[in-house]
Protein backbone atom coordinates (compact mmCIF):
# COMPACT_ATOMS: atom_id res chain seq x y z
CA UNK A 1 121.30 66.83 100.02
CA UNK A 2 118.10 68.05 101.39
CA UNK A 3 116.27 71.48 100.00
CA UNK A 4 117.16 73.80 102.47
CA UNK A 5 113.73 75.62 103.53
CA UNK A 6 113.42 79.21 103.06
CA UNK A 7 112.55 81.18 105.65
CA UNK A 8 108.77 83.01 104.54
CA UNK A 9 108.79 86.95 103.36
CA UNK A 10 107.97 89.38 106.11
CA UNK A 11 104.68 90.75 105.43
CA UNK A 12 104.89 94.48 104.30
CA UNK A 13 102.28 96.79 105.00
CA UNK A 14 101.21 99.31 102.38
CA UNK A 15 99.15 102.24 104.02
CA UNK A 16 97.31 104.78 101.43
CA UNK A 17 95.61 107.53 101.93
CA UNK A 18 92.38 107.70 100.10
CA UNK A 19 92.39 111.78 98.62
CA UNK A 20 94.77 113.06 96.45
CA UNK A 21 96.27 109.55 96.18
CA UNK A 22 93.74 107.30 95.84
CA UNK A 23 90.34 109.77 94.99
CA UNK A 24 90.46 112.82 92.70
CA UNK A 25 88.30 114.38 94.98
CA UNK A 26 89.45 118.26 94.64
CA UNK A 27 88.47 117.74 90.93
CA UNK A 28 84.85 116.58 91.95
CA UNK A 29 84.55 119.43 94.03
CA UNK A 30 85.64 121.97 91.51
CA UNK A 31 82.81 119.93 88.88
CA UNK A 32 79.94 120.11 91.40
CA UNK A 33 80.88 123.74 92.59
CA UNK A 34 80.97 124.76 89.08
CA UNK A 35 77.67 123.40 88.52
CA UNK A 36 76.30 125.59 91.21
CA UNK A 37 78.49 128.97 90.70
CA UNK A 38 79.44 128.79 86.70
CA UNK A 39 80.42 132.20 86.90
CA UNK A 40 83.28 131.21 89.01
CA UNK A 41 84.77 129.08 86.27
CA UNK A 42 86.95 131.15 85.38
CA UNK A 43 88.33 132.51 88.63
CA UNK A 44 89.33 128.55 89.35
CA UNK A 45 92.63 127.25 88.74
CA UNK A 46 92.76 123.36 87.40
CA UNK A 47 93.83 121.32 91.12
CA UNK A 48 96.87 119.60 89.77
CA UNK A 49 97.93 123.55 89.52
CA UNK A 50 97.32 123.99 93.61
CA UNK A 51 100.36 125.59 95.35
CA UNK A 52 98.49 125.38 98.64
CA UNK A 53 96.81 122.22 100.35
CA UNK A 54 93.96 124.31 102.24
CA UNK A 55 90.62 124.55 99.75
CA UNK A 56 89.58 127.93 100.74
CA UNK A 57 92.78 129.41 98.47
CA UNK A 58 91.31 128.20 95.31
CA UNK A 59 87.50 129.17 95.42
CA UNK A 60 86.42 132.32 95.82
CA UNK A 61 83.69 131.75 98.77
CA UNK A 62 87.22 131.16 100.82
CA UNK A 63 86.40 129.38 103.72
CA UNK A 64 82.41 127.88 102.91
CA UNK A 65 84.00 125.91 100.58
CA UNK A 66 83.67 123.44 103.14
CA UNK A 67 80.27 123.88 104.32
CA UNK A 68 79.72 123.46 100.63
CA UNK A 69 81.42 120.61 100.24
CA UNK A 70 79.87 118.72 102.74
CA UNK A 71 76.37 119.65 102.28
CA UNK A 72 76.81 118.40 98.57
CA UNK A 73 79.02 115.26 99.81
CA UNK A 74 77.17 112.64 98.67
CA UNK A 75 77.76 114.12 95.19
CA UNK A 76 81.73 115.03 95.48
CA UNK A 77 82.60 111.97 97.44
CA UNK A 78 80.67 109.25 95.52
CA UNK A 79 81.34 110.64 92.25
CA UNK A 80 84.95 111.77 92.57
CA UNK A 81 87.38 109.86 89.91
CA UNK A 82 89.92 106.97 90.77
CA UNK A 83 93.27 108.16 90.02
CA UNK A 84 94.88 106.83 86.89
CA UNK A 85 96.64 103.73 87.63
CA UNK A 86 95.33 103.26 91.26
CA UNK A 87 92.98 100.39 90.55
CA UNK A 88 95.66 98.61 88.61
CA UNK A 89 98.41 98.95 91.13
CA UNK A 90 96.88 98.23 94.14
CA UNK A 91 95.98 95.47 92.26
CA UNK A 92 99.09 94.48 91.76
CA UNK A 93 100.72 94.96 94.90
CA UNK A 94 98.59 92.70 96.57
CA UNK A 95 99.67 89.78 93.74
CA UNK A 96 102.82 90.54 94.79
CA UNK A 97 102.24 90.21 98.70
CA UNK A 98 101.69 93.11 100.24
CA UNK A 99 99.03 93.87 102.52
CA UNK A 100 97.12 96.79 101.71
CA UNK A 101 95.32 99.04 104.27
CA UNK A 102 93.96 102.45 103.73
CA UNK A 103 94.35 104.89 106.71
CA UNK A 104 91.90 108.27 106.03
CA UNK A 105 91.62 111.80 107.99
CA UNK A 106 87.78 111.81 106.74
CA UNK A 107 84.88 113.14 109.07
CA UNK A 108 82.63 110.96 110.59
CA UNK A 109 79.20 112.00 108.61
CA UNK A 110 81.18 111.33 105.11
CA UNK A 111 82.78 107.76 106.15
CA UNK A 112 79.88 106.27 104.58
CA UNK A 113 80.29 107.74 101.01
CA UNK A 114 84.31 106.63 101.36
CA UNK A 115 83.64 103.03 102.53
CA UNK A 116 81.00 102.87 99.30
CA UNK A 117 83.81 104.99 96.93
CA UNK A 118 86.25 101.97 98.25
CA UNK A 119 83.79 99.83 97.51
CA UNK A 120 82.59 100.62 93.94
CA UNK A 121 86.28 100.63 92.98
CA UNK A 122 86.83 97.21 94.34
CA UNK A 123 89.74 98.45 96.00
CA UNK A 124 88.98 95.84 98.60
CA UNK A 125 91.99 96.42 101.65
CA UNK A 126 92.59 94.04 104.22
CA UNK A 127 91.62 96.94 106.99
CA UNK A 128 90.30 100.76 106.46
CA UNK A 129 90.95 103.25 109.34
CA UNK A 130 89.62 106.66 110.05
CA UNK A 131 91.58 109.10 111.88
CA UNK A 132 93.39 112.64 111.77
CA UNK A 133 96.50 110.97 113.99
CA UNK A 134 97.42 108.86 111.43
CA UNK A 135 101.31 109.42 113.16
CA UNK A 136 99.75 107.48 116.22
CA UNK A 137 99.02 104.49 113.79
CA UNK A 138 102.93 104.28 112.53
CA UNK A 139 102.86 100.85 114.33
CA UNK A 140 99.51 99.36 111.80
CA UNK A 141 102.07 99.79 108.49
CA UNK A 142 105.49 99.50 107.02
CA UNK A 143 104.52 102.46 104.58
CA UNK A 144 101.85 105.17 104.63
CA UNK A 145 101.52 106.97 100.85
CA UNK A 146 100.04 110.39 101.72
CA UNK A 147 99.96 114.05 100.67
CA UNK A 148 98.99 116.28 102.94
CA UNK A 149 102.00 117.81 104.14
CA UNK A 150 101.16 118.33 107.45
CA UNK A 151 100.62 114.26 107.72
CA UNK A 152 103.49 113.55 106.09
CA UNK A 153 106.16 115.66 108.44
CA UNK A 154 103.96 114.36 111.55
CA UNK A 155 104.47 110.31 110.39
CA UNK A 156 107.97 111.69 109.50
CA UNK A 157 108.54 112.87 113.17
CA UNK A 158 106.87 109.54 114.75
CA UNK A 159 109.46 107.45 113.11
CA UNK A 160 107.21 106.28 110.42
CA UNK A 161 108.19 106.10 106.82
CA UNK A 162 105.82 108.27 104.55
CA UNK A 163 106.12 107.54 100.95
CA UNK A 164 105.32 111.18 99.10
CA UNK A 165 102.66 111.79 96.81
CA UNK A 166 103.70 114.20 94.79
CA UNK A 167 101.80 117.46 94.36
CA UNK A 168 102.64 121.66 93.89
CA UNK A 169 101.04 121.62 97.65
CA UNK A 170 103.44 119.08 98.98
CA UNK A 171 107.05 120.47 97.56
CA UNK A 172 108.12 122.68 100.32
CA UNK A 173 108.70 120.29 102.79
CA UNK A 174 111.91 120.52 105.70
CA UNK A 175 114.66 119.43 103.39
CA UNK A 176 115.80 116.40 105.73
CA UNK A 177 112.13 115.09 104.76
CA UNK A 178 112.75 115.33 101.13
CA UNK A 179 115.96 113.49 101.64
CA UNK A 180 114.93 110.84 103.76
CA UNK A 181 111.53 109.99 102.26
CA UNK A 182 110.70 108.60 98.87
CA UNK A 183 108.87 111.22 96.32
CA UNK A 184 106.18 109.17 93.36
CA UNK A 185 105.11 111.33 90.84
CA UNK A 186 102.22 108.57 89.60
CA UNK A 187 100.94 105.14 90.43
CA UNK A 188 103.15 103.75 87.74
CA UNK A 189 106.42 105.16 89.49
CA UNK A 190 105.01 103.91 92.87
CA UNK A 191 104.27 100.54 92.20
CA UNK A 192 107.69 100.16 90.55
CA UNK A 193 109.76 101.87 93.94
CA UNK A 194 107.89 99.17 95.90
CA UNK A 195 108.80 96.07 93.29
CA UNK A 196 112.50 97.53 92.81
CA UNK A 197 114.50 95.23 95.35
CA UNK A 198 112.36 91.91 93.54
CA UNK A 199 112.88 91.76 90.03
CA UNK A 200 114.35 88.64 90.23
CA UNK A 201 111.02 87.12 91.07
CA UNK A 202 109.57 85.86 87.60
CA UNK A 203 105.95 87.11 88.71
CA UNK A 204 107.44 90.63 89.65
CA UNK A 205 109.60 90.67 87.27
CA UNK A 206 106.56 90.47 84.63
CA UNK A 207 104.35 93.15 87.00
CA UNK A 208 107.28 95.02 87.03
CA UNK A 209 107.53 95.53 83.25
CA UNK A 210 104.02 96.18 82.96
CA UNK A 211 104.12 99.41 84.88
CA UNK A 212 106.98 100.70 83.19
């Protein structure tokens, strides 16, 4: 009896977010703004502490945190730490088949130092994007991981199917969001929601196990 042919996997499309999921970028600006104001080291919480998403409620300049940020970007964006775990599973999502593209909200004079962060981390995606509609783009991915909450309800509310990275600034979203859409707490957790549904697979099954 002939092999019956299988029909091939439908390509799914992984979308990330580059900071606060992929870059630890509000610790490199807490390092370099320490550097430059140590005398406000004490009036700083740690990030991964941070009940609200908007910078200017954690340093005490308020709102020139930005203008500080970006005249010191080439230090805060280049420097800024990988998150644990991100190399490894983005890595391994792509053995397994997914495509991975990175969609970011950056501005246009610090797209350099991301594509170069990408870059040095060898994060190598098949396609990075830079835009603050990143709902208008619901039709380039499958999944978008992302943690601004304002991005996440928006994808939410264009039909597209955020995945939650989970931090104090992100946990007060509209309940139906938090029941529809898929919370990870670390890279570990995420790469195992997205390998779930193929443990049967001997080469996911062995990923699998490694991240758990």
């Amino acid at each position: 009896m002939p092999e019956q042919s299988k029909e091939p996997r439908p390509t799914t499309v992984i979308s990330f977010d580059v900071d606060g999921v992929l870059r630890n970028l509000n610790d490199s600006i807490i390092k370099s703004y320490i550097r430059f104001y140590p005398y406000h080291a004490s009036k700083i919480q740690p990030s991964n502490r941070w009940n609200s998403y908007k910078l200017e409620d954690h340093f005490p300049i308020g709102k020139k945190i930005y203008n500080f940020m970006y005249e010191n970007s080439y230090e805060i964006f280049l420097n800024a730490d990988i998150y644990p775990g991100a190399f490894d599973g983005i890595k391994a999502l792509k053995k397994c088949g997914f495509n991975i593209i990175i969609i970011s909200s950056q501005r246009e004079d610090v797209q350099t130092f991301t594509d170069r962060w990408i870059d040095n981390h060898k994060l190598q995606p098949s396609a990075i994007y830079y835009t603050e509609d990143k709902h208008e783009m619901c039709g380039e991915f499958t999944y978008h991981v992302e943690d601004s909450p304002t991005q996440i309800v928006n994808i939410y509310e264009a039909n597209g199917r955020p995945i939650i990275f989970d931090h104090p600034y992100n946990r007060n979203l509209p309940i139906d969001i938090e029941m529809n859409c898929y919370r990870v707490h670390s890279w570990a957790e995420l790469v195992r929601h997205f390998l779930k549904d193929r443990v049967n697979e001997p080469l996911v099954k062995q990923i699998y196990k490694n991240f758990s």
